[in-house]
C-alpha atoms as a PDB file:
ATOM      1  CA  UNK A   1       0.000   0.000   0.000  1.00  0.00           C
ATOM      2  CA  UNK A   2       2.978   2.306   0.741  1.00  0.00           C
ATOM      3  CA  UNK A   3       4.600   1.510  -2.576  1.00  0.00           C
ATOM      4  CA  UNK A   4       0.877   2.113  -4.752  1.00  0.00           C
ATOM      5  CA  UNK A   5       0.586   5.580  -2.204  1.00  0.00           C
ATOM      6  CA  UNK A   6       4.106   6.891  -3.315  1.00  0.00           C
ATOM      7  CA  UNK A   7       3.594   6.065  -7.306  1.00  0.00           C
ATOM      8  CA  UNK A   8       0.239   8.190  -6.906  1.00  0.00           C
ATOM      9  CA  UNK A   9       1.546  11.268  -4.776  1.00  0.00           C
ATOM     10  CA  UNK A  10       4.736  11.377  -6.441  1.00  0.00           C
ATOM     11  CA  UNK A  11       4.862  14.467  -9.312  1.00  0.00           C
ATOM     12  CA  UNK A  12       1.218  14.893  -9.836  1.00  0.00           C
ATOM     13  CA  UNK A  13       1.297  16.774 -12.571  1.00  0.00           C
ATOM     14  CA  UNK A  14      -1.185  15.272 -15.038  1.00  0.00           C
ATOM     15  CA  UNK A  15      -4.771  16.293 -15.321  1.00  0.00           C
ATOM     16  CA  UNK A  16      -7.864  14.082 -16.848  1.00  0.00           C
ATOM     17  CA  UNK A  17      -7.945  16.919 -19.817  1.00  0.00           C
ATOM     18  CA  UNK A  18      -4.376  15.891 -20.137  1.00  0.00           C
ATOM     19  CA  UNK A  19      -4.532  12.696 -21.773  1.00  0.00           C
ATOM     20  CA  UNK A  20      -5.516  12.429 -25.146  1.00  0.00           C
ATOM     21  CA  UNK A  21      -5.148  10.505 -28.561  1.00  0.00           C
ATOM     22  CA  UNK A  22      -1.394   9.382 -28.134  1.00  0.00           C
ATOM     23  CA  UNK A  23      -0.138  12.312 -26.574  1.00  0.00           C
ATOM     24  CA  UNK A  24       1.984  10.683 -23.778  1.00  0.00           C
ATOM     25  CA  UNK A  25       4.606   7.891 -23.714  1.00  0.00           C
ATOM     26  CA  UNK A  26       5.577   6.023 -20.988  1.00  0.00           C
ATOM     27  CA  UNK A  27       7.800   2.826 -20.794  1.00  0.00           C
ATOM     28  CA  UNK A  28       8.711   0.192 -18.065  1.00  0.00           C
ATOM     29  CA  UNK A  29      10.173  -2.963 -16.622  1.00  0.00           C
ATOM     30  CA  UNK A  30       8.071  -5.725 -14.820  1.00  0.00           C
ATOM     31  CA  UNK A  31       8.535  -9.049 -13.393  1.00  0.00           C
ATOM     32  CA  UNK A  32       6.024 -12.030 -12.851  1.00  0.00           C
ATOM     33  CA  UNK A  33       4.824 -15.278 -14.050  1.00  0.00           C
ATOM     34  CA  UNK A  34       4.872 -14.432 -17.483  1.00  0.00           C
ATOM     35  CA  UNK A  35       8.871 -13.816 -16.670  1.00  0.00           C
ATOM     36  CA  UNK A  36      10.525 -10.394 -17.053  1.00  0.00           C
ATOM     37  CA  UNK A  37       8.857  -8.020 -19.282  1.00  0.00           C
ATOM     38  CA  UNK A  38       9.702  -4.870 -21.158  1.00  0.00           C
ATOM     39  CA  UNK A  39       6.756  -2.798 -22.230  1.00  0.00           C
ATOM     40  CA  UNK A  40       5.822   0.958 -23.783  1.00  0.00           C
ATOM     41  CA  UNK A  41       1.725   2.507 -23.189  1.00  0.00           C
ATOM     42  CA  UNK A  42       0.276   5.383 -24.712  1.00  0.00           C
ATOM     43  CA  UNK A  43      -3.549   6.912 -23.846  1.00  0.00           C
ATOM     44  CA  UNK A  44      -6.348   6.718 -26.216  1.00  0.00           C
ATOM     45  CA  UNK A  45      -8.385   8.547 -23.646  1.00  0.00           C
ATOM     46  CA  UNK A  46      -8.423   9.347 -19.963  1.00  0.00           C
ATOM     47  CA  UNK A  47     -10.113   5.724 -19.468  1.00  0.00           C
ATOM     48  CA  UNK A  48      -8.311   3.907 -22.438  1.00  0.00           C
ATOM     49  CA  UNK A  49      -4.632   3.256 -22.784  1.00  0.00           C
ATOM     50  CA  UNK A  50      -3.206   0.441 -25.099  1.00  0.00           C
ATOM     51  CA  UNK A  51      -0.061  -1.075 -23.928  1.00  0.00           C
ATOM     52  CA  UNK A  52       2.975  -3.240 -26.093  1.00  0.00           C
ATOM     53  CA  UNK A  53       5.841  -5.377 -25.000  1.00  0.00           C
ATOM     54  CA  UNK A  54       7.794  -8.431 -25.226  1.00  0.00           C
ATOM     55  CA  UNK A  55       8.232 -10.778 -21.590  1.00  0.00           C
ATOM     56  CA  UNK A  56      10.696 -13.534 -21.431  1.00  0.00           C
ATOM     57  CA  UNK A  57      11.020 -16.427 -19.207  1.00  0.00           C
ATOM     58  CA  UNK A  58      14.683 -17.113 -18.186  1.00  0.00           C
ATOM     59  CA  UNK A  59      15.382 -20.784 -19.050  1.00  0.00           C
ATOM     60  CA  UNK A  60      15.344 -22.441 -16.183  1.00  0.00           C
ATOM     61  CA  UNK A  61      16.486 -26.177 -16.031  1.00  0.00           C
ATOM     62  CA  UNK A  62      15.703 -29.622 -14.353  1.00  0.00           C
ATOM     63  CA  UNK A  63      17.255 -32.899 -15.143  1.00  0.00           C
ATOM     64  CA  UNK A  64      15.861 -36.687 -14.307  1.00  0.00           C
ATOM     65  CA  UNK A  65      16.994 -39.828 -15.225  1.00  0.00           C
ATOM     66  CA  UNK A  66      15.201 -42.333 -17.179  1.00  0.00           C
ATOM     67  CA  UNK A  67      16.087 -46.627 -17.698  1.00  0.00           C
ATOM     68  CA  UNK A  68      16.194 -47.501 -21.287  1.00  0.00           C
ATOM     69  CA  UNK A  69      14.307 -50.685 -23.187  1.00  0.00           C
ATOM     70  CA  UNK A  70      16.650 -51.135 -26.101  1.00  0.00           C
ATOM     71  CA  UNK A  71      18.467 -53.925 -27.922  1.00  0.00           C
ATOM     72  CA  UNK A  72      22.051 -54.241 -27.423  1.00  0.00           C
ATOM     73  CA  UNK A  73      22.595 -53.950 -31.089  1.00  0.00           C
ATOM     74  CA  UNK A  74      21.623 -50.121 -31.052  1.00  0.00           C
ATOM     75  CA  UNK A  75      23.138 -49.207 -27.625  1.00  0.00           C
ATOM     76  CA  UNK A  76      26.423 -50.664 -25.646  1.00  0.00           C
ATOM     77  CA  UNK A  77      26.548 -50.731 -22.119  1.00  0.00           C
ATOM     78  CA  UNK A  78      23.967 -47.793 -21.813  1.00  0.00           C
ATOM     79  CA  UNK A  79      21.020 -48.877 -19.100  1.00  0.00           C
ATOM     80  CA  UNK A  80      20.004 -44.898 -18.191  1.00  0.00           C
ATOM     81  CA  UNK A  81      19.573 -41.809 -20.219  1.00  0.00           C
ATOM     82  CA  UNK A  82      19.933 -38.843 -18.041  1.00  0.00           C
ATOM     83  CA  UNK A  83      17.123 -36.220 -19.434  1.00  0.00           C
ATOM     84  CA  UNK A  84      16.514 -32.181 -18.932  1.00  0.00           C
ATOM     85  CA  UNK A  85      13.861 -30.238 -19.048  1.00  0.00           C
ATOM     86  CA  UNK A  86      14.238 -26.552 -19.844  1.00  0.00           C
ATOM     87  CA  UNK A  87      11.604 -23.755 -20.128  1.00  0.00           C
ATOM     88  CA  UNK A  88      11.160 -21.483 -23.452  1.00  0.00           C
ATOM     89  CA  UNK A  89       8.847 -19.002 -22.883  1.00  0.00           C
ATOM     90  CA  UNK A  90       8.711 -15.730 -24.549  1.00  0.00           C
ATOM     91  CA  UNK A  91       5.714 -13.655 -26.278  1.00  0.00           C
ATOM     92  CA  UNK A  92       4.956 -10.014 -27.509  1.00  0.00           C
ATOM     93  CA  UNK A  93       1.630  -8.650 -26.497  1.00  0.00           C
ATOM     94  CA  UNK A  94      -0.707  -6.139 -26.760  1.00  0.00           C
ATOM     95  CA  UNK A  95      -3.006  -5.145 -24.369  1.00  0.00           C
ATOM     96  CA  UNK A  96      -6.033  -2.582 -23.684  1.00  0.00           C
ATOM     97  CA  UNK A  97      -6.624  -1.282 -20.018  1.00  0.00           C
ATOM     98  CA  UNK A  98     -10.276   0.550 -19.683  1.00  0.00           C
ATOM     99  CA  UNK A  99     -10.568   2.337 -16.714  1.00  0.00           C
ATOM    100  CA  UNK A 100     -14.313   2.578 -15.700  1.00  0.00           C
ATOM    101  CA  UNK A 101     -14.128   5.033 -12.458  1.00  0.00           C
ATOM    102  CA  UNK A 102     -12.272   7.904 -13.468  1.00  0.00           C
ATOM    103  CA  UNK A 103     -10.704   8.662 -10.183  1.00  0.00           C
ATOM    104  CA  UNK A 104      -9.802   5.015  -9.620  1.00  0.00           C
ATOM    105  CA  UNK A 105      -6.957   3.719 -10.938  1.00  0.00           C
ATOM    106  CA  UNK A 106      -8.365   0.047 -10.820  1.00  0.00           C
ATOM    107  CA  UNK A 107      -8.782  -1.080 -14.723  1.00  0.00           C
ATOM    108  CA  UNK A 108      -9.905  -4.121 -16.825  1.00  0.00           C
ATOM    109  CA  UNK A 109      -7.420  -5.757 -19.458  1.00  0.00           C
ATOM    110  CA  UNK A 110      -7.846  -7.128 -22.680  1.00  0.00           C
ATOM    111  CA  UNK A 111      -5.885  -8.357 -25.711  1.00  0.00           C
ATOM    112  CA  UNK A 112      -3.664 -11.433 -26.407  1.00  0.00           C
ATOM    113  CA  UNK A 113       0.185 -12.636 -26.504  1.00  0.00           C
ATOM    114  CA  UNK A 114       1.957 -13.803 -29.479  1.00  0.00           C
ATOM    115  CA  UNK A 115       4.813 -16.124 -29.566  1.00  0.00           C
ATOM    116  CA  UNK A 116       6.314 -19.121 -28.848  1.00  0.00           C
ATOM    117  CA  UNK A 117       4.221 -22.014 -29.283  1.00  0.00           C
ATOM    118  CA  UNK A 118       6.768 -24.447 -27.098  1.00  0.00           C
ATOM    119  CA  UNK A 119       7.049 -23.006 -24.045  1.00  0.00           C
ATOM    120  CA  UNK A 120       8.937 -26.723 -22.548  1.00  0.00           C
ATOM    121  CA  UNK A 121      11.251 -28.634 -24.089  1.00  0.00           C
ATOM    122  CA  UNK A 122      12.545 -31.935 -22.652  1.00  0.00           C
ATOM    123  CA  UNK A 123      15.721 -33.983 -24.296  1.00  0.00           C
ATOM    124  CA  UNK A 124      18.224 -36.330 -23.508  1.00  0.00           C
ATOM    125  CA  UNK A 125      21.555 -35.240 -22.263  1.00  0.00           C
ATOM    126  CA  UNK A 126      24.032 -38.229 -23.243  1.00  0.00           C
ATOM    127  CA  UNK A 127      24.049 -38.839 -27.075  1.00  0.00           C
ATOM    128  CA  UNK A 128      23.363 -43.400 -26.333  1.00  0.00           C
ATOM    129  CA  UNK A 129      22.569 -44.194 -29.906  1.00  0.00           C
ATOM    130  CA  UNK A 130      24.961 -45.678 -32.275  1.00  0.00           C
ATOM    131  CA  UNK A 131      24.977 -43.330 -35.498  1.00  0.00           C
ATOM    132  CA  UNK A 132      23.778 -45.741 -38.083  1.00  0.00           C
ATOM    133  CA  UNK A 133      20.927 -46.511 -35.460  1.00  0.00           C
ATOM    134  CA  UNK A 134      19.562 -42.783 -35.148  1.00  0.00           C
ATOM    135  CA  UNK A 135      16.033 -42.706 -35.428  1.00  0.00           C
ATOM    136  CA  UNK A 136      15.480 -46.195 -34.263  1.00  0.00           C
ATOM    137  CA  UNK A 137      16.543 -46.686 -30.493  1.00  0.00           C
ATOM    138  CA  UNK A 138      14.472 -44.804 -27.794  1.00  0.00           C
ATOM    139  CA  UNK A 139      12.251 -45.277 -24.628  1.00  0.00           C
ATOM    140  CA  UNK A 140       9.519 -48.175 -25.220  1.00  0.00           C
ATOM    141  CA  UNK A 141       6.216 -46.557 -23.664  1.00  0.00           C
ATOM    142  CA  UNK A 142       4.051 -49.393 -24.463  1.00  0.00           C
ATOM    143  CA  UNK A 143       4.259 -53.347 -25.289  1.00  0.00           C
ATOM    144  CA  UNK A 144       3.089 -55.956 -27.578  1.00  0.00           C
ATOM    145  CA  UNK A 145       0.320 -55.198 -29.904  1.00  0.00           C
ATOM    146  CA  UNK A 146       0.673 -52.040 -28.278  1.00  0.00           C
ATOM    147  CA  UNK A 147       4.209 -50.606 -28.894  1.00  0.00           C
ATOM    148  CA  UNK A 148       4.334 -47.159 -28.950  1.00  0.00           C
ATOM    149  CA  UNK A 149       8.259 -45.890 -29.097  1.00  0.00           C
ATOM    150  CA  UNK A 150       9.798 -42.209 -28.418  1.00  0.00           C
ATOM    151  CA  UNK A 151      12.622 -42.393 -30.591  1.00  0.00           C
ATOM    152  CA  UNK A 152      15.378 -40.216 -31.516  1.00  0.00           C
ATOM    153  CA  UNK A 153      15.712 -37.908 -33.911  1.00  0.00           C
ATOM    154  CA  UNK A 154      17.177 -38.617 -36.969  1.00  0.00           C
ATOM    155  CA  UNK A 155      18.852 -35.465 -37.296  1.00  0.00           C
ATOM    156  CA  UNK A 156      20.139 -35.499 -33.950  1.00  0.00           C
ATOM    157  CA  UNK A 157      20.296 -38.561 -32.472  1.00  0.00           C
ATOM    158  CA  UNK A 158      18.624 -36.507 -29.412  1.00  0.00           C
ATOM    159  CA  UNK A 159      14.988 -38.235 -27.555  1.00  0.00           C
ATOM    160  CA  UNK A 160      13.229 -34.869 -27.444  1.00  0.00           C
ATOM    161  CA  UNK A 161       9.812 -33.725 -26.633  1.00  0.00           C
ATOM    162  CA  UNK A 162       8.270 -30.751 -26.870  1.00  0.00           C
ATOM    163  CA  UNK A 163       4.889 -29.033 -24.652  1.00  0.00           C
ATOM    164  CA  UNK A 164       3.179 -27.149 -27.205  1.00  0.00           C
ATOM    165  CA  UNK A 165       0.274 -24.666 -27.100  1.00  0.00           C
ATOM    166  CA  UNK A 166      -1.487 -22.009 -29.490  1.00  0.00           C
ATOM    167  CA  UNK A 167       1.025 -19.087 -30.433  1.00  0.00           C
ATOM    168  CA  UNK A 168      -1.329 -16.947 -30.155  1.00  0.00           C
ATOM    169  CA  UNK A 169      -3.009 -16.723 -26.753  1.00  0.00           C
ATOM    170  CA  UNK A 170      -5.951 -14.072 -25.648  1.00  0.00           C
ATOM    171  CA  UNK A 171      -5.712 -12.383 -22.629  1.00  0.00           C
ATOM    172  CA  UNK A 172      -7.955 -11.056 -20.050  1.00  0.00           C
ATOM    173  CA  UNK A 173      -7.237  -9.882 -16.509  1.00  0.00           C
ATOM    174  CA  UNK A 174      -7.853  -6.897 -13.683  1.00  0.00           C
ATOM    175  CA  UNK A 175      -5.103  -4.812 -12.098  1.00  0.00           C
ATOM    176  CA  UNK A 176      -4.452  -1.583 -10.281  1.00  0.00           C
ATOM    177  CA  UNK A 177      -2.501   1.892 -12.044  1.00  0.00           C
ATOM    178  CA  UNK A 178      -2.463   3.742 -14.959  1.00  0.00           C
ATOM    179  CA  UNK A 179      -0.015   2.288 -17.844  1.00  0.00           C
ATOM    180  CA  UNK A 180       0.942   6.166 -18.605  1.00  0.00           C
ATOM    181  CA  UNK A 181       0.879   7.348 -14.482  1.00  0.00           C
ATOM    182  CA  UNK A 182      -0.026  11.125 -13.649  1.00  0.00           C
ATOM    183  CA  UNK A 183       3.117  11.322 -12.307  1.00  0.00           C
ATOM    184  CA  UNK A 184       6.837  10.654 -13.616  1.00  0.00           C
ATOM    185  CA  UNK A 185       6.405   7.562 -12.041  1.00  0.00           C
ATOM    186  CA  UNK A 186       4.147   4.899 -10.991  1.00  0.00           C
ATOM    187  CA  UNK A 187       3.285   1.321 -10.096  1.00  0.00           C
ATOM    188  CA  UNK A 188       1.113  -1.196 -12.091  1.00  0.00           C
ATOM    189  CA  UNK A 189      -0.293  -4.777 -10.686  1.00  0.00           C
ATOM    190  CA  UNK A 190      -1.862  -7.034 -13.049  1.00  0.00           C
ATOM    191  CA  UNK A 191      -3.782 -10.148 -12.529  1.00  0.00           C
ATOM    192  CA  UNK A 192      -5.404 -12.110 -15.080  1.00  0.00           C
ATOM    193  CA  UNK A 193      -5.297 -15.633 -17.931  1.00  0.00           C
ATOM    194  CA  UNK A 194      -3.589 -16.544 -21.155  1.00  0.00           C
ATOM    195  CA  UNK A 195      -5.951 -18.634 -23.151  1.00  0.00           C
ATOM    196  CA  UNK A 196      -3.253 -21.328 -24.362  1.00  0.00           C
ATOM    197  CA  UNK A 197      -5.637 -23.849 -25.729  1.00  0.00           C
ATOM    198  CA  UNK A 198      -5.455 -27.380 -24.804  1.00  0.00           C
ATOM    199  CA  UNK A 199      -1.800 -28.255 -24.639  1.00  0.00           C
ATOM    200  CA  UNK A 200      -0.097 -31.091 -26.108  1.00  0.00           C
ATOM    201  CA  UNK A 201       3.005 -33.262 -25.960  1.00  0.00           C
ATOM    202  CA  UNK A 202       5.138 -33.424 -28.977  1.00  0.00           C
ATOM    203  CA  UNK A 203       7.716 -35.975 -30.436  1.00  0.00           C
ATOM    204  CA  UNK A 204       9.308 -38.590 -32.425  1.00  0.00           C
ATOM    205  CA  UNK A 205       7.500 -41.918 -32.336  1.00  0.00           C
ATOM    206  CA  UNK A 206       7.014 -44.841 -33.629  1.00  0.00           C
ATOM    207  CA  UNK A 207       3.887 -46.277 -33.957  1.00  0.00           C
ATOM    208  CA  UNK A 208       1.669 -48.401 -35.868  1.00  0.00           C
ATOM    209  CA  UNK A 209      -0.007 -46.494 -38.919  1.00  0.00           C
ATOM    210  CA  UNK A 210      -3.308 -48.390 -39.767  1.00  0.00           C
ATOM    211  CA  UNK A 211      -3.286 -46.925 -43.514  1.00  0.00           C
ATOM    212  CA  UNK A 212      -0.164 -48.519 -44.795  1.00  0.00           C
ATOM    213  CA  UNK A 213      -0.541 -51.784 -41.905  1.00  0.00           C
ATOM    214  CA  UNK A 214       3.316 -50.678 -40.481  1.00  0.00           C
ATOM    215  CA  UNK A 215       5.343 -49.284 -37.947  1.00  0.00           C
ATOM    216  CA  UNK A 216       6.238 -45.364 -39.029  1.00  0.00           C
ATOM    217  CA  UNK A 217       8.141 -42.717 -37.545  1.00  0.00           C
ATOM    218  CA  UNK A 218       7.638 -39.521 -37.737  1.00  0.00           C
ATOM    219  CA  UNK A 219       6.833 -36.404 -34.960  1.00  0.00           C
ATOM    220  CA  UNK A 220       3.326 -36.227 -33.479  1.00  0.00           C
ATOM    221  CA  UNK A 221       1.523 -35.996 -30.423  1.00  0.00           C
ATOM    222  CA  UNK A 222       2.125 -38.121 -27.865  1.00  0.00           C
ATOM    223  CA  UNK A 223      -1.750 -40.287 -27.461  1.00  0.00           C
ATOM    224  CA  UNK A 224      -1.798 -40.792 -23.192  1.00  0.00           C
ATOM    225  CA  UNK A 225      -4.056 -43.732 -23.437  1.00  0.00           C
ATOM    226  CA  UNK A 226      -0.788 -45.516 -25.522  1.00  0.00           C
ATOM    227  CA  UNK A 227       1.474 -45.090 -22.368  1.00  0.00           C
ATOM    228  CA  UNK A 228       0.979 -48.634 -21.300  1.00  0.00           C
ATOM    229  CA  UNK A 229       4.413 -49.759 -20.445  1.00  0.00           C
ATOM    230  CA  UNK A 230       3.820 -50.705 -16.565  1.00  0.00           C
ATOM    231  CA  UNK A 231       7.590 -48.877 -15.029  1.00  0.00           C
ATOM    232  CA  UNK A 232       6.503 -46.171 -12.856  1.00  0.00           C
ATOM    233  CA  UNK A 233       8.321 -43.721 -14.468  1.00  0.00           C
ATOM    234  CA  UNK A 234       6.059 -44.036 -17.309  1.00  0.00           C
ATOM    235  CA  UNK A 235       3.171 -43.959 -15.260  1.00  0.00           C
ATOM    236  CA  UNK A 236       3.739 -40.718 -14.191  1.00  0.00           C
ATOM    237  CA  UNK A 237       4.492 -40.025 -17.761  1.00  0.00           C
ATOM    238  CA  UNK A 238       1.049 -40.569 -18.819  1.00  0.00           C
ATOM    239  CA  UNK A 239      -0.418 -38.760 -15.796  1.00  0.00           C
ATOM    240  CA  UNK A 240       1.467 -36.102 -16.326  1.00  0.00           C
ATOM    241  CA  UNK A 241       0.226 -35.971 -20.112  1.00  0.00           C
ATOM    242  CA  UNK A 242      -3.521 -36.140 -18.883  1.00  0.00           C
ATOM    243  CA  UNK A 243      -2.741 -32.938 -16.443  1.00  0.00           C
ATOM    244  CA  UNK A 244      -1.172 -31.016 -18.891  1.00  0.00           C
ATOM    245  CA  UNK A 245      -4.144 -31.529 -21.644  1.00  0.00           C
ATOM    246  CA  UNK A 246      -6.147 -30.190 -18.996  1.00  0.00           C
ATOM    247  CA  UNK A 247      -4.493 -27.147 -18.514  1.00  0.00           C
ATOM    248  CA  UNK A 248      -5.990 -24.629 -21.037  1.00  0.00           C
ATOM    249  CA  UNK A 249      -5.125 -20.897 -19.699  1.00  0.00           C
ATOM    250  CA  UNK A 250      -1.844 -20.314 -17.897  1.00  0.00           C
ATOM    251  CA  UNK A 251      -2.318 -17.317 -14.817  1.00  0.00           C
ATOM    252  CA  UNK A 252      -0.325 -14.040 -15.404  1.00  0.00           C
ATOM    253  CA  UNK A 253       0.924 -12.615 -12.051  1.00  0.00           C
ATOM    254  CA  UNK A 254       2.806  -9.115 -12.407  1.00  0.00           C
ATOM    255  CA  UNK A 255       4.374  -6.082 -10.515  1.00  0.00           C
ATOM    256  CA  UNK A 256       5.290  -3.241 -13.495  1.00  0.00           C
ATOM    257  CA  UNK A 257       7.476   0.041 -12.646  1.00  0.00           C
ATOM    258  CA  UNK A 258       6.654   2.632 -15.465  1.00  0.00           C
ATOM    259  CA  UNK A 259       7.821   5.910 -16.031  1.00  0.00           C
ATOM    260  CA  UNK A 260       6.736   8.253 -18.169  1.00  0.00           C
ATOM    261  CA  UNK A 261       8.755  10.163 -20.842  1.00  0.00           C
ATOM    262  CA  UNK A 262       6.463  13.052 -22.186  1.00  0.00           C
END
């Protein structure tokens, strides 16, 4: 409350007849969920401002191992594959507050982030397959009539998956300050969703194609309900898959400073 009371007492020298059609610039820094932003805001009117930026997530990093399911001819002596996870997160956006009390500073947001539509990527760390085997050798998620392999890349001999999730994603939230402040400088909170869609899981596999009655690789989505190999680890796998298809808007926590140029 301190922090919001100084941004509004400090340098009041802007009027509501003093904001008009693009007629003030302000820029600022902000940190939150959505990772560390950079952003510029111009009025439209005393209860409209429009807002663009670019925020960043910095790419953090967590490793697990894994056991491997793979003939000796395609792997010597390997028994684990030691795998990292890493985030990639980064979008522009562009955003309209709408201030309904004049005299408050409380607003409603609306407009949408573009960017990155693989916001996690997880990959193998050791490089286990022989060469001439690339593409072939990888982690057996199901069994039987039911195999269902993440393989590696043929390009890079790498066991990759990606999270993926629309590139464009709409926005709505609430918050508290003005995007161009009254004074030199204020204080923005924002609160609100990203509409990702319903995310997905990404990779090399091979699989049984019905249409040509074979086993084809190639990079798709990863199909939970084919998860059937009975280790724990892939288990989890395949709850983990049906958690993340549930998770359709991602929450947008943030604490702006802005100043204003002119």
């Amino acid at each position: 409350m301190a922090v919001f009371g100084f941004g509004q007492s400090f340098a009041q020298n802007l009027s509501e007849e003093d904001y008009g059609f693009f007629n003030h610039l302000s820029a600022g820094i902000s940190l939150g969920t959505d990772g560390i932003g950079f952003e510029v805001a111009t009025p439209l009117t005393y209860s409209f401002d429009v807002r663009a930026g670019y925020s960043f997530m910095p790419k953090f990093k967590y490793s697990k191992s894994f056991d491997l399911n793979h003939d000796p001819a395609f792997i010597d002596g390997v028994t684990k594959v030691d795998g990292e996870g890493k985030l990639n997160m980064g979008d522009f956006h562009l955003l309209f507050d709408y201030h309904p009390i004049a005299s408050s500073s409380f607003r409603v947001t609306a407009g949408a982030y573009i960017g990155k539509s693989n916001p996690l990527t997880v990959y193998n760390l050791n490089a286990f397959v022989k060469p001439e085997k690339w593409g072939i050798a990888g982690l057996e998620m199901g069994s039987g009539e039911q195999t269902y392999t993440a393989v590696s890349d043929p390009k890079t001999g790498n066991v990759a998956a990606d999270l993926k999730v629309n590139s464009f994603k709409p926005y709505i939230g609430v918050g508290f300050g003005r995007a161009v402040p009254k004074g030199r400088v204020g204080v923005q909170f924002d609160f609100g969703v990203q509409f990702w869609g319903k995310p997905e899981i990404w990779t090399h596999i091979n699989a049984w194609d019905d249409n040509n009655f074979d086993f084809e690789t190639k990079y798709m989505k990863v199909d939970k309900d084919r998860i059937t190999n009975p280790k724990k680890d892939y288990q989890d796998a395949r709850d983990a898959v049906k958690t993340i298809e549930k998770i359709f808007v991602y929450p947008v926590l943030s604490l702006k400073i802005n100043g204003r140029i002119f």
